[in-house]
PDB file of N, CA and C in Angstrom:
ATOM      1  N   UNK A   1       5.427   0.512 -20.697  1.00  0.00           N
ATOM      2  CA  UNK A   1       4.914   0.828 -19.379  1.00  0.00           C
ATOM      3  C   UNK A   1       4.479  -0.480 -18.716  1.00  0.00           C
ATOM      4  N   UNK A   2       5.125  -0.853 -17.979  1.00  0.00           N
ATOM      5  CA  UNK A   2       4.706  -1.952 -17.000  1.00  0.00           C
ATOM      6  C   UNK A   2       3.347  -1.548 -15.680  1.00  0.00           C
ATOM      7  N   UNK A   3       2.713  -2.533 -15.512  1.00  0.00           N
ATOM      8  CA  UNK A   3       1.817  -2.090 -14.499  1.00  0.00           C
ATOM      9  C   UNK A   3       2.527  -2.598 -13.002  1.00  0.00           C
ATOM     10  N   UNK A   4       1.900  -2.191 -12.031  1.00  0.00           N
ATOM     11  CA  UNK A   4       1.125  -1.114 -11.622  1.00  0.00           C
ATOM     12  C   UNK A   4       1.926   0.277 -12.335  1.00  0.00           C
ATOM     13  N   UNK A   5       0.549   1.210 -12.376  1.00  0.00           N
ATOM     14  CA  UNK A   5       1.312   2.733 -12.297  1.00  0.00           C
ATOM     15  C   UNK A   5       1.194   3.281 -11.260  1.00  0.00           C
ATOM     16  N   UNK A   6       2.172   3.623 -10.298  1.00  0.00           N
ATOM     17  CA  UNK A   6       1.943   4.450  -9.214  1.00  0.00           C
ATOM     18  C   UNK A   6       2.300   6.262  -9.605  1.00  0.00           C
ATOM     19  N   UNK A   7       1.303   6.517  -8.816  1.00  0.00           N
ATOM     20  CA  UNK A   7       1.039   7.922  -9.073  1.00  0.00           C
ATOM     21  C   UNK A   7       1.172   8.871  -7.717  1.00  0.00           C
ATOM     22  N   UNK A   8       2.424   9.671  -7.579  1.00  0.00           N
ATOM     23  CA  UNK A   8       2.632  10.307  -6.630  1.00  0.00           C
ATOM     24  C   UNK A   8       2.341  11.571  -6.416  1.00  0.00           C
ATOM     25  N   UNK A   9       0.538  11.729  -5.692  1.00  0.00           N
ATOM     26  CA  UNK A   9       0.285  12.761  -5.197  1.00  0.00           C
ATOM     27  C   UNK A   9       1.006  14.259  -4.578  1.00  0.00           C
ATOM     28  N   UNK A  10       0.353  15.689  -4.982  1.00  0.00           N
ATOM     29  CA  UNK A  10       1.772  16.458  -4.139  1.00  0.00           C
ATOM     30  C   UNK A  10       1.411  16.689  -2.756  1.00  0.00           C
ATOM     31  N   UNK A  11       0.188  16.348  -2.167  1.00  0.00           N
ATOM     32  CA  UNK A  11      -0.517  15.925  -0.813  1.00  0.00           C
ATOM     33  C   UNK A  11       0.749  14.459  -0.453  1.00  0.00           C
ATOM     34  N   UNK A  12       1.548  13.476  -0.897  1.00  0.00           N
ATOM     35  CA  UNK A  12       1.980  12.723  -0.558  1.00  0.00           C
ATOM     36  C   UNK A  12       1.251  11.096  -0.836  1.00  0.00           C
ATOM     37  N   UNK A  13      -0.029  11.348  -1.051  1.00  0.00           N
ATOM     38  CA  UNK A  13      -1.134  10.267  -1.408  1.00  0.00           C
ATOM     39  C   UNK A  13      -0.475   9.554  -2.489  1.00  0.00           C
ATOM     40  N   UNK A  14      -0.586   8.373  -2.710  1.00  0.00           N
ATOM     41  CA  UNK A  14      -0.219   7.068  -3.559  1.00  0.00           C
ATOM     42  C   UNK A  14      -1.382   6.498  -4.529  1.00  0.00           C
ATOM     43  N   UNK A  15      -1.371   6.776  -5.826  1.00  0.00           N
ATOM     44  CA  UNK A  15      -2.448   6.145  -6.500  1.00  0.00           C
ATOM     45  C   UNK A  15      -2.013   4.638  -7.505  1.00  0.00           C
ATOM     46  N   UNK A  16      -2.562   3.525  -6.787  1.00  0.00           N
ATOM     47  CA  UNK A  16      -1.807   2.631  -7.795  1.00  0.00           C
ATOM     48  C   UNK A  16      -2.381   1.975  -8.536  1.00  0.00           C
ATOM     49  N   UNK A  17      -2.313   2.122  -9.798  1.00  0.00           N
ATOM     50  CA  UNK A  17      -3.198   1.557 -11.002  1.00  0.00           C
ATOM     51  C   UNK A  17      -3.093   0.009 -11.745  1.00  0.00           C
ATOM     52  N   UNK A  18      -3.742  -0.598 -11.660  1.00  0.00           N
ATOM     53  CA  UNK A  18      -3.163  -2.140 -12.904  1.00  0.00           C
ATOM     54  C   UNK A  18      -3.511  -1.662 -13.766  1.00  0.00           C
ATOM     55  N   UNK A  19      -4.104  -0.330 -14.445  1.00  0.00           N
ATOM     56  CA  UNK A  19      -4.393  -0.153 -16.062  1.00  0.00           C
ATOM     57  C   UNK A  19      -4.215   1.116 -16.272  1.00  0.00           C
ATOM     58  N   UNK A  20      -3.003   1.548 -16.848  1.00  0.00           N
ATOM     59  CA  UNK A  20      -2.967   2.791 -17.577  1.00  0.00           C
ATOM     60  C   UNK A  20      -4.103   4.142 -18.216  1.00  0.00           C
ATOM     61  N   UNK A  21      -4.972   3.474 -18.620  1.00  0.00           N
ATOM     62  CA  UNK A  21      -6.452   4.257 -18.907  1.00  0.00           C
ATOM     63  C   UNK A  21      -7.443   4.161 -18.332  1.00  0.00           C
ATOM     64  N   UNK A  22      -7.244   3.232 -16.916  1.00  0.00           N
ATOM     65  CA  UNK A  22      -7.882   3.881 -16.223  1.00  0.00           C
ATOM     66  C   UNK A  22      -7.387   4.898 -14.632  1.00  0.00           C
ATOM     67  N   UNK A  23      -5.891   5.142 -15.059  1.00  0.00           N
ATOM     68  CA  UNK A  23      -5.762   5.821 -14.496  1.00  0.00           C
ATOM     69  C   UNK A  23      -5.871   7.394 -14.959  1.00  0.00           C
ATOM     70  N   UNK A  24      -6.026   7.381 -16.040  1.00  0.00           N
ATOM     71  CA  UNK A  24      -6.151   8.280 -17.426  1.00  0.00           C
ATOM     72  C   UNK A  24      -7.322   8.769 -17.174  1.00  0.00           C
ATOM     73  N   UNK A  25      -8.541   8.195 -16.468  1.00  0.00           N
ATOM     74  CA  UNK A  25      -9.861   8.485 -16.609  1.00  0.00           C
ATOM     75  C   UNK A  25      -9.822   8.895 -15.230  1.00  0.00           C
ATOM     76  N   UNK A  26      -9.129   9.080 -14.590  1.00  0.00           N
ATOM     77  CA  UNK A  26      -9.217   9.492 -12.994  1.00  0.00           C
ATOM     78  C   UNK A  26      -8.653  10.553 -13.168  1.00  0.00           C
ATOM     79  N   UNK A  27      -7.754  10.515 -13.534  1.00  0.00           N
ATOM     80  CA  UNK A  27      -6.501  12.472 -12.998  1.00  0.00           C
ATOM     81  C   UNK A  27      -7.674  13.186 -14.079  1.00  0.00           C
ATOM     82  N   UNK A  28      -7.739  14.320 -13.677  1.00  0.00           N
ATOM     83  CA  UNK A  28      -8.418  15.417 -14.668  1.00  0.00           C
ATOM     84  C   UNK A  28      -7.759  16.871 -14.743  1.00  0.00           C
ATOM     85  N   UNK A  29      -7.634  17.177 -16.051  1.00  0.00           N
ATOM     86  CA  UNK A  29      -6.864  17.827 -16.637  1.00  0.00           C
ATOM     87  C   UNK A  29      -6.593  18.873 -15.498  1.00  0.00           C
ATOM     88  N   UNK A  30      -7.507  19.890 -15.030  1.00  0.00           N
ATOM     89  CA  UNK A  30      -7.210  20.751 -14.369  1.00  0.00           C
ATOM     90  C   UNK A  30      -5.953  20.735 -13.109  1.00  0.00           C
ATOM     91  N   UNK A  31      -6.177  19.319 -12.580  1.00  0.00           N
ATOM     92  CA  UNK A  31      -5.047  18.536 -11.572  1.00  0.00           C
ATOM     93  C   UNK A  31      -3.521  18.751 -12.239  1.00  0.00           C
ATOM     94  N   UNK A  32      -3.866  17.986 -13.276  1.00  0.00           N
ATOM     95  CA  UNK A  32      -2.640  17.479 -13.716  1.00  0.00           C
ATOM     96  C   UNK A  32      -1.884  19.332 -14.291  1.00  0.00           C
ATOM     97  N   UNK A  33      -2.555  20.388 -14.548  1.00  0.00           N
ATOM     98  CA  UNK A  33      -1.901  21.869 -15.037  1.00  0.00           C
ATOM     99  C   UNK A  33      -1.730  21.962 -13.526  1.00  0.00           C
ATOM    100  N   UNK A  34      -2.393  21.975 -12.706  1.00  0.00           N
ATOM    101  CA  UNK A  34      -1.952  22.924 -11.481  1.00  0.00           C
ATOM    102  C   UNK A  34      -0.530  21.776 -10.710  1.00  0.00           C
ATOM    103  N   UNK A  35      -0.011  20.775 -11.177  1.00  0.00           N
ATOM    104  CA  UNK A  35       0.779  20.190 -10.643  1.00  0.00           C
ATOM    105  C   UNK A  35       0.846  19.110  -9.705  1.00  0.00           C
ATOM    106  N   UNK A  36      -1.007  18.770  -9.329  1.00  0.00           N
ATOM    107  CA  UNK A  36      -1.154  17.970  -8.707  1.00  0.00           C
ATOM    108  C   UNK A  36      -0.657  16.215  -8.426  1.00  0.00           C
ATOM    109  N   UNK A  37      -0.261  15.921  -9.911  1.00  0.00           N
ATOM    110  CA  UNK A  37       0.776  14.773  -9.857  1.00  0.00           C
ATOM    111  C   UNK A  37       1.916  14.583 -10.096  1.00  0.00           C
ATOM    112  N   UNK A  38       3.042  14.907  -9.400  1.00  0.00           N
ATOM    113  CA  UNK A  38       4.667  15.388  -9.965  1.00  0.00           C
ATOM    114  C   UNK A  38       5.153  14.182 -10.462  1.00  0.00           C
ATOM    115  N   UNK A  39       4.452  13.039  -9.561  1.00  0.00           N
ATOM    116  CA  UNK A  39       5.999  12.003 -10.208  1.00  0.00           C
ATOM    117  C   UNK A  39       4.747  10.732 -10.412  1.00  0.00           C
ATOM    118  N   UNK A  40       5.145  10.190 -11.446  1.00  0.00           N
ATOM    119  CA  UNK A  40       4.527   8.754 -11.922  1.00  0.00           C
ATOM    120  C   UNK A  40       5.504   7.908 -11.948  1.00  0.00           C
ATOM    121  N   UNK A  41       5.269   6.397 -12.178  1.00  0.00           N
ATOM    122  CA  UNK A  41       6.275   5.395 -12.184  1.00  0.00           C
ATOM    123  C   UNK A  41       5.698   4.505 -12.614  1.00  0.00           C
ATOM    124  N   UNK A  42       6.017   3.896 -13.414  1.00  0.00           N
ATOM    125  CA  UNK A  42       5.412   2.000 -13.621  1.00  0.00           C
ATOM    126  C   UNK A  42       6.751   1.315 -12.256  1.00  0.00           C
ATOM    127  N   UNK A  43       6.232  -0.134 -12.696  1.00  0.00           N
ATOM    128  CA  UNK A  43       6.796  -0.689 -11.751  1.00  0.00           C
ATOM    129  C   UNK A  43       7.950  -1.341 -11.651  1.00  0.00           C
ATOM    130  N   UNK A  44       8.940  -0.661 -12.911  1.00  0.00           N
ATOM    131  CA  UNK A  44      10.014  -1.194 -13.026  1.00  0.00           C
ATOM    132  C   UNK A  44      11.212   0.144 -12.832  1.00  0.00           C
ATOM    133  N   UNK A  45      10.632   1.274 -11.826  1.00  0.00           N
ATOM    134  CA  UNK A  45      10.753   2.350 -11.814  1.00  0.00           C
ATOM    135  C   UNK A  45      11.081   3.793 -12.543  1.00  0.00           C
ATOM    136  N   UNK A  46      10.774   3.273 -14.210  1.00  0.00           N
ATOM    137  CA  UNK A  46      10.724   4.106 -14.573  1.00  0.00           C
ATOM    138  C   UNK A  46       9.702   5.276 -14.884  1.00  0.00           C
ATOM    139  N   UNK A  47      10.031   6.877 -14.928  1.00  0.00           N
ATOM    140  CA  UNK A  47       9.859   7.926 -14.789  1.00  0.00           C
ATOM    141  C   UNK A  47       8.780   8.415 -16.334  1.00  0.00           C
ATOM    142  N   UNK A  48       7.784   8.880 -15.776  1.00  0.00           N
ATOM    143  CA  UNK A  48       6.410   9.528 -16.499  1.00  0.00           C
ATOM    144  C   UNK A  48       6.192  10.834 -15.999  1.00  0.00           C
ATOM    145  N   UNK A  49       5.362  11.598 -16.772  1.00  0.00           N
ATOM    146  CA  UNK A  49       4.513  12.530 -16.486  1.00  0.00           C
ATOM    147  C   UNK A  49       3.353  12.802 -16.690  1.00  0.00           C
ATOM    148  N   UNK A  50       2.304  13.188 -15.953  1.00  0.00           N
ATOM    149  CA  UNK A  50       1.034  13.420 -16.878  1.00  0.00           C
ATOM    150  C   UNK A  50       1.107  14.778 -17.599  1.00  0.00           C
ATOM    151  N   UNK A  51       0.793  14.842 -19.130  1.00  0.00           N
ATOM    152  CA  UNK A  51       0.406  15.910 -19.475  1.00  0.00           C
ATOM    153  C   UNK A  51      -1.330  16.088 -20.160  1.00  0.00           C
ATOM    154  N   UNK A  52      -1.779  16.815 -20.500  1.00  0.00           N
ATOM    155  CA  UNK A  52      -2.760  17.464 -20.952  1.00  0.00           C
ATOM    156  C   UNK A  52      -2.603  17.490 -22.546  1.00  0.00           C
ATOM    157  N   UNK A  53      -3.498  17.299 -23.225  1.00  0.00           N
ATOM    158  CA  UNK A  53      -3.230  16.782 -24.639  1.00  0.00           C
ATOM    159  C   UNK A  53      -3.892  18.074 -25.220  1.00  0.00           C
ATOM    160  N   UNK A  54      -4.434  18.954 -24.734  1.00  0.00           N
ATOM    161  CA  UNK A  54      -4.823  20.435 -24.776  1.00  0.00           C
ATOM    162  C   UNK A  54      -5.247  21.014 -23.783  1.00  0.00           C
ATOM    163  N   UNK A  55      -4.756  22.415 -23.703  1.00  0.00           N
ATOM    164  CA  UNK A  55      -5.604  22.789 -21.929  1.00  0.00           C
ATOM    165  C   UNK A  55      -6.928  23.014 -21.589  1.00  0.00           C
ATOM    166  N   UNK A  56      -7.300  22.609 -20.335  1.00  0.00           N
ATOM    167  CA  UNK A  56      -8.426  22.807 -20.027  1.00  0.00           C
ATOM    168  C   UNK A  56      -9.250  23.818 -20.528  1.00  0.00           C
ATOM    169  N   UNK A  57     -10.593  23.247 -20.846  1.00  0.00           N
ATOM    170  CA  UNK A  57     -11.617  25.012 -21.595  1.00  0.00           C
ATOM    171  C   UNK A  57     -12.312  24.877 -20.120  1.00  0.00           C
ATOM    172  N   UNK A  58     -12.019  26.443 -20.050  1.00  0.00           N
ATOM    173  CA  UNK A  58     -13.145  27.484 -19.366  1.00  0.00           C
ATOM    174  C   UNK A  58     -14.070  28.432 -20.143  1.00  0.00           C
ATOM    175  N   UNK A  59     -15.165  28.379 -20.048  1.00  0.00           N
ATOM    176  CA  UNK A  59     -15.768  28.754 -20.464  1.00  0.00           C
ATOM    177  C   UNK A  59     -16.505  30.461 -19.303  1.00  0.00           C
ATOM    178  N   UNK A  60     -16.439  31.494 -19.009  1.00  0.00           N
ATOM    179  CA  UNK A  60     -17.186  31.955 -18.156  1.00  0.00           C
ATOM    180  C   UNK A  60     -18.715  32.632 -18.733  1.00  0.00           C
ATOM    181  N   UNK A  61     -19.415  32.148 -17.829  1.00  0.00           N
ATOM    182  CA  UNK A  61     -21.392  32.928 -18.040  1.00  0.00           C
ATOM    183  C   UNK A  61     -21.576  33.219 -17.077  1.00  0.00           C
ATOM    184  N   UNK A  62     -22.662  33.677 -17.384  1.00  0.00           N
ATOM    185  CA  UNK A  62     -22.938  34.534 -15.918  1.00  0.00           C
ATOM    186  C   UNK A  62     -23.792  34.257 -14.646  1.00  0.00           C
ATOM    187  N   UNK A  63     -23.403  32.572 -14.414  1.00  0.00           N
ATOM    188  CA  UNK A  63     -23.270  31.901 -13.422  1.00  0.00           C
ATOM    189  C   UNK A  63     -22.012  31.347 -12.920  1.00  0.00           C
ATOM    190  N   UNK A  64     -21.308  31.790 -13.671  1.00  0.00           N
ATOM    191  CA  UNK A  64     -19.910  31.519 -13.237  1.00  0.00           C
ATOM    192  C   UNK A  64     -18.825  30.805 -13.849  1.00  0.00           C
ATOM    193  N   UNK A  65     -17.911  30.563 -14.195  1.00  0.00           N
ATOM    194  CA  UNK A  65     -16.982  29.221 -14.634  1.00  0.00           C
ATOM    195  C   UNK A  65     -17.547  28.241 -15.202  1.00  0.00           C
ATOM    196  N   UNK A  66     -17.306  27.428 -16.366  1.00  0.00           N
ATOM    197  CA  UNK A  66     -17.848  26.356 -16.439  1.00  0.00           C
ATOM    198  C   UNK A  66     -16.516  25.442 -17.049  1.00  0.00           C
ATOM    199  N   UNK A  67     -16.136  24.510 -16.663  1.00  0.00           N
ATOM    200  CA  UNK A  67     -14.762  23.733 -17.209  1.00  0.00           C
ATOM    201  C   UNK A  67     -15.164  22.797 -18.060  1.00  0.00           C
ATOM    202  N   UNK A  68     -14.965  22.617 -18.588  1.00  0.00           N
ATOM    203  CA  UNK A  68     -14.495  21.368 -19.648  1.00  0.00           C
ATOM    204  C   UNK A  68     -13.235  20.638 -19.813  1.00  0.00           C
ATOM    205  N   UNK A  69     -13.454  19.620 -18.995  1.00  0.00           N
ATOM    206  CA  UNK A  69     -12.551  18.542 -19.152  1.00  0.00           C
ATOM    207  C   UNK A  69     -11.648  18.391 -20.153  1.00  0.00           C
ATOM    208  N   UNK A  70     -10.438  18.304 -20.234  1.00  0.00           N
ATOM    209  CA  UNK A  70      -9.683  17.762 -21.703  1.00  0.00           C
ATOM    210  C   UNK A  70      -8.822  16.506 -21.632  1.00  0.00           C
ATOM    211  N   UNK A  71      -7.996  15.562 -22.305  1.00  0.00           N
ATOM    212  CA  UNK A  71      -7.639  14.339 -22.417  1.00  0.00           C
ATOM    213  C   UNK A  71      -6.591  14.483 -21.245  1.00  0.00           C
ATOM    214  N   UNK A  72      -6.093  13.253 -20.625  1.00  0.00           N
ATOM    215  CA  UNK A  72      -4.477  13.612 -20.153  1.00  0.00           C
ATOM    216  C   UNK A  72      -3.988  12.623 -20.814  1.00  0.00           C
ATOM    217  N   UNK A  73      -2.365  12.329 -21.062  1.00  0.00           N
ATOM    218  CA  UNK A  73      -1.746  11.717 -21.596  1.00  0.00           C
ATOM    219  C   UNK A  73      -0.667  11.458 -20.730  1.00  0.00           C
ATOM    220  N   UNK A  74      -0.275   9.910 -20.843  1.00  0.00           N
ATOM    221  CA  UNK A  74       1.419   9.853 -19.925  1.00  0.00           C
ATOM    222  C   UNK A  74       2.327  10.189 -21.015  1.00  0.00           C
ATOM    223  N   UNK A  75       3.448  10.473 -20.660  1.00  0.00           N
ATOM    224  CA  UNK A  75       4.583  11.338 -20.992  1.00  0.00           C
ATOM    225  C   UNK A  75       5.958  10.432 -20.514  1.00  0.00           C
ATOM    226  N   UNK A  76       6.564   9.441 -21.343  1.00  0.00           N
ATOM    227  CA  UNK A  76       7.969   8.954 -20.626  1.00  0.00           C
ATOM    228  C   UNK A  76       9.305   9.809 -20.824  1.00  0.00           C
ATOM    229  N   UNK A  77       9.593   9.676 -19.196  1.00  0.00           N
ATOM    230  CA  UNK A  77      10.590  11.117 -19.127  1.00  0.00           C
ATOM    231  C   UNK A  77      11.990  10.219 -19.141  1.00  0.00           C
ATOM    232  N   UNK A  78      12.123   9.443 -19.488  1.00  0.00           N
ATOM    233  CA  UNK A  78      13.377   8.444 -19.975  1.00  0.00           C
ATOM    234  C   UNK A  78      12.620   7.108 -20.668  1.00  0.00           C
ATOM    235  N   UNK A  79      14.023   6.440 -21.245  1.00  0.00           N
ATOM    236  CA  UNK A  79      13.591   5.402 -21.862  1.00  0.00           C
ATOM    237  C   UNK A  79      14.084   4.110 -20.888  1.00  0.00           C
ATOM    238  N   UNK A  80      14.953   4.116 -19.946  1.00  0.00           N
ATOM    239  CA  UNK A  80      14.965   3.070 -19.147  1.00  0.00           C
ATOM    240  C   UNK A  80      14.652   3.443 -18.332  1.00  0.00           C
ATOM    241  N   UNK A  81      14.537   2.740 -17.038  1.00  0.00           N
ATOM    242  CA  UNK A  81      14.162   2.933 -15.902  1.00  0.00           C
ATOM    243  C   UNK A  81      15.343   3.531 -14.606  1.00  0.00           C
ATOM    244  N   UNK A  82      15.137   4.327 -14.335  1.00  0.00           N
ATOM    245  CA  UNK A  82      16.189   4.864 -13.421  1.00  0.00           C
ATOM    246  C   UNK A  82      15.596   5.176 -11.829  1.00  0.00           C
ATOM    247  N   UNK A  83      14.451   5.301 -11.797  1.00  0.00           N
ATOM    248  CA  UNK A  83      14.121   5.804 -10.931  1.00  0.00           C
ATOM    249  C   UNK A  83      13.528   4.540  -9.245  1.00  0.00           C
ATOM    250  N   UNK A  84      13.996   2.967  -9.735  1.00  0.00           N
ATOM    251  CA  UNK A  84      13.605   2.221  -9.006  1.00  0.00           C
ATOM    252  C   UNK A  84      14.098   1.956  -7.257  1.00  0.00           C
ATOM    253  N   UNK A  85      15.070   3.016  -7.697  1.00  0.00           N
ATOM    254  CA  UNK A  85      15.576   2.915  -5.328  1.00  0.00           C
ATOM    255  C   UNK A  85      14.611   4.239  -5.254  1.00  0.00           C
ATOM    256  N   UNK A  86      14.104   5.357  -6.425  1.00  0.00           N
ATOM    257  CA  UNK A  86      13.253   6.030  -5.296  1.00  0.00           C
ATOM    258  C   UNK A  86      11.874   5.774  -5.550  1.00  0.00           C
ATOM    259  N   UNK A  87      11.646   5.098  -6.104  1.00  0.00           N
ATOM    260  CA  UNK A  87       9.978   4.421  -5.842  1.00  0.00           C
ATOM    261  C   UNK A  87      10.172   3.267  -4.850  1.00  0.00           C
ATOM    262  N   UNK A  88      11.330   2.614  -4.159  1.00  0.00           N
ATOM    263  CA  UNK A  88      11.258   1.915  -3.215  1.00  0.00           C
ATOM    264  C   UNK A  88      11.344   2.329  -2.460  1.00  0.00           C
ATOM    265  N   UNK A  89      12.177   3.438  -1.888  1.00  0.00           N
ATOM    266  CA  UNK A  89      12.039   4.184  -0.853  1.00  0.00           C
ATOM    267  C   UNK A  89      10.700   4.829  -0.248  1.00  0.00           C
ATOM    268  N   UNK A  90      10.005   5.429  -1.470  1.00  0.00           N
ATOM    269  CA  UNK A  90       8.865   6.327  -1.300  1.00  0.00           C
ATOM    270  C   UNK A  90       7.867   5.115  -0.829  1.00  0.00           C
ATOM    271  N   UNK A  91       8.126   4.092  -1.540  1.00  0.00           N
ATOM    272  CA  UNK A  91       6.640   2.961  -1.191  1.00  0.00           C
ATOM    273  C   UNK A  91       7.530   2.356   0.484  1.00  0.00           C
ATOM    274  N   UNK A  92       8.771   2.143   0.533  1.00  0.00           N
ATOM    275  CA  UNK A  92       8.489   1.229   2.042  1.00  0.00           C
ATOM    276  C   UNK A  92       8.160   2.691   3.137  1.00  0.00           C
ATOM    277  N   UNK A  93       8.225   3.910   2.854  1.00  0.00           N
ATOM    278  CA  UNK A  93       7.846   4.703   3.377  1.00  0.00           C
ATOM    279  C   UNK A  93       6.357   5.061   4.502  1.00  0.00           C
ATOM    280  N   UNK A  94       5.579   4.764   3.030  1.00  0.00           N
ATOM    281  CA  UNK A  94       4.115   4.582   2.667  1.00  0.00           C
ATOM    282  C   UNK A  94       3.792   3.348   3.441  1.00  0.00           C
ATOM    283  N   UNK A  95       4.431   2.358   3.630  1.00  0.00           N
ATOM    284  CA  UNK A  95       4.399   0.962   4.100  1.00  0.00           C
ATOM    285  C   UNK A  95       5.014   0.499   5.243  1.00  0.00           C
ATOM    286  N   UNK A  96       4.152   0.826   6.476  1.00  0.00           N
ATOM    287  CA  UNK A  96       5.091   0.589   7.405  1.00  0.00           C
ATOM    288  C   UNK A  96       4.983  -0.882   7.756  1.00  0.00           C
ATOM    289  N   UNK A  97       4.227  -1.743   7.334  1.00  0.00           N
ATOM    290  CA  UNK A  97       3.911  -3.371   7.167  1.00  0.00           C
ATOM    291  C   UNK A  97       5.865  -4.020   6.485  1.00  0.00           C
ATOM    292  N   UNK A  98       5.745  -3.347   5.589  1.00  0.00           N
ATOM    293  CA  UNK A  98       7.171  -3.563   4.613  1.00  0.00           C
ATOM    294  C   UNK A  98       8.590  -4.131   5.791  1.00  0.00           C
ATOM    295  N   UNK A  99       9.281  -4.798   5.401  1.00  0.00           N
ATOM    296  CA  UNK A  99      10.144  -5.253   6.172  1.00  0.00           C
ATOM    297  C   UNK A  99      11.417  -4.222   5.454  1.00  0.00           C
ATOM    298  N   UNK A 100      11.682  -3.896   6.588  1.00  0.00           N
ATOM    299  CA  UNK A 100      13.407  -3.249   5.937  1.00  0.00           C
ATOM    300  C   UNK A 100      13.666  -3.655   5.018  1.00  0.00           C
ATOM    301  N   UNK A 101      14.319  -3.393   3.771  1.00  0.00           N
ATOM    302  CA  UNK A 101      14.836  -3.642   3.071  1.00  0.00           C
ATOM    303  C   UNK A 101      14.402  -4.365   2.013  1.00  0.00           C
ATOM    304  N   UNK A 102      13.141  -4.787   1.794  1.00  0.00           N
ATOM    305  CA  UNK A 102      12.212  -5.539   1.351  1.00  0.00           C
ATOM    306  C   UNK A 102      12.583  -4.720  -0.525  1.00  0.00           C
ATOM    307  N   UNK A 103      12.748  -5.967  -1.259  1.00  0.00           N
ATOM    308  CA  UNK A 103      13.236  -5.291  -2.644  1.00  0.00           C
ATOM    309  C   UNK A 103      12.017  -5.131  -3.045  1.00  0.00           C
ATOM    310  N   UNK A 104      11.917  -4.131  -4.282  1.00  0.00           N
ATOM    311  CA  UNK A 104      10.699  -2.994  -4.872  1.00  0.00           C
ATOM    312  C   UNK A 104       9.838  -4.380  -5.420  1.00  0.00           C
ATOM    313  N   UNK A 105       9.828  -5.612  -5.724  1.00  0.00           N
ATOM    314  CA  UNK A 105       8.330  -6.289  -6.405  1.00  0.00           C
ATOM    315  C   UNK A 105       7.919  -6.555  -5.163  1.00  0.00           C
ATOM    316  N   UNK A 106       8.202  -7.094  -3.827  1.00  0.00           N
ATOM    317  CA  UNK A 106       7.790  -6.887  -3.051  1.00  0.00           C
ATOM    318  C   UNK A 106       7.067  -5.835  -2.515  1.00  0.00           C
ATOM    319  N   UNK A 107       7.414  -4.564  -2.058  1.00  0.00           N
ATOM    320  CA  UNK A 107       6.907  -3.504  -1.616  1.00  0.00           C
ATOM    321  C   UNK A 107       5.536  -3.348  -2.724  1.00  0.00           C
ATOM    322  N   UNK A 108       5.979  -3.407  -4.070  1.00  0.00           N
ATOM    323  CA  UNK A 108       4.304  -3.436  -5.221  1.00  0.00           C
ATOM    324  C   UNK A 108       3.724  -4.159  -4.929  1.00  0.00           C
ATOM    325  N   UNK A 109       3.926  -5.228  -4.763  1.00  0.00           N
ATOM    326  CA  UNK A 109       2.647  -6.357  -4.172  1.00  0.00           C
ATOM    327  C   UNK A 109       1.859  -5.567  -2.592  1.00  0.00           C
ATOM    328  N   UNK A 110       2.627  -5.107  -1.822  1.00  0.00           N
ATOM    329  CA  UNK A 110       2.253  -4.819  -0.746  1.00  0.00           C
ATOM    330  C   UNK A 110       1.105  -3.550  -1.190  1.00  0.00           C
ATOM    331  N   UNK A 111       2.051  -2.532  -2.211  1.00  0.00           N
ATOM    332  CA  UNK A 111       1.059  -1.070  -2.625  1.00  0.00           C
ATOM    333  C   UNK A 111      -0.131  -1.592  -3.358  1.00  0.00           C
ATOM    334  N   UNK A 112       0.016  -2.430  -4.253  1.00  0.00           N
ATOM    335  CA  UNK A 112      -1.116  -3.134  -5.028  1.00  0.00           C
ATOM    336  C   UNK A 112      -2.069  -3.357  -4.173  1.00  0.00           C
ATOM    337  N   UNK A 113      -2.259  -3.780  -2.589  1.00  0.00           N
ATOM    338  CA  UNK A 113      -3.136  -4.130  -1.617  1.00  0.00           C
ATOM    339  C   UNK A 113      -3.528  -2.893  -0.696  1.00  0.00           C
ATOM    340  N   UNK A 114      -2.523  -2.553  -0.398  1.00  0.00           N
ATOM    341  CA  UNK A 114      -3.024  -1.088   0.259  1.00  0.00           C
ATOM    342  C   UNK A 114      -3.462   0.458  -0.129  1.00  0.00           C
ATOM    343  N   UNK A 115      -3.111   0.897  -1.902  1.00  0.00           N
ATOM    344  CA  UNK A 115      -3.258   1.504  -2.276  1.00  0.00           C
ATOM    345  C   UNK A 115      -4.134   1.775  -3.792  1.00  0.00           C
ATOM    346  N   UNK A 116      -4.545   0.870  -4.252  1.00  0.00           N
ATOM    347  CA  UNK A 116      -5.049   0.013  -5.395  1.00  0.00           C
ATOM    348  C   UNK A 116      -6.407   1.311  -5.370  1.00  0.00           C
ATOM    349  N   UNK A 117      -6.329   1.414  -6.111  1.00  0.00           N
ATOM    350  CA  UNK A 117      -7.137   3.113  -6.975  1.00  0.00           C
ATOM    351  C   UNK A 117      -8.154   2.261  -7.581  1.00  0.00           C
ATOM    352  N   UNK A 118      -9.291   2.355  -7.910  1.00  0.00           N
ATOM    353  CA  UNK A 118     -10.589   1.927  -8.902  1.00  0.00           C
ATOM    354  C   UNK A 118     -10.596   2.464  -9.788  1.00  0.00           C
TER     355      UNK A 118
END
């Protein structure tokens, strides 16, 4: 896994990470079951998933719901990278600064500045 990880919201939102665990410590399980992150990428465009390393506990009392957090895990959905014209597309998208045609380490340097997740 090369860094950045960009993380493609299903709102369309861009999350871009320089560290794998701590992007790990941001998505929370419940997100990641209901589908909230479809497509991941490192930056050599290859293809991830987040999964859930067990499903979320609910607990219900009789104040209501109570969740408990569980691990997420990335998931590589190939072993090379295939997916690098559509993480360039999706980022000069995202980037209207981006010059036409601007090749994908470019456009990451640009997401690294405009989209850079804590």
């Amino acid at each position: 896994m090369k860094i950045p990880i960009i993380i493609v919201c299903a709102d369309g939102e861009l999350l871009v990470y320089e560290d794998p665990e701590r992007a790990l410590r941001f998505v929370e399980s419940p997100d990641v079951e209901s589908g909230e992150y479809p497509v991941v990428f490192d930056a050599d465009g290859r293809r991830f998933k987040l999964d859930v390393v067990e499903p979320t506990r609910r607990k219900r009392g009789l104040f209501g719901t109570r969740i408990e957090l569980t691990p997420v895990k990335f998931t590589a959905l190939e072993d090379t990278a295939t997916g690098a014209d559509e993480l360039r597309s999706i980022l000069a998208k995202k980037l209207p600064s981006a010059r036409p045609g601007a090749p994908l380490v470019e456009l990451l340097k640009l997401a690294r500045a405009a989209f850079r997740s804590q």
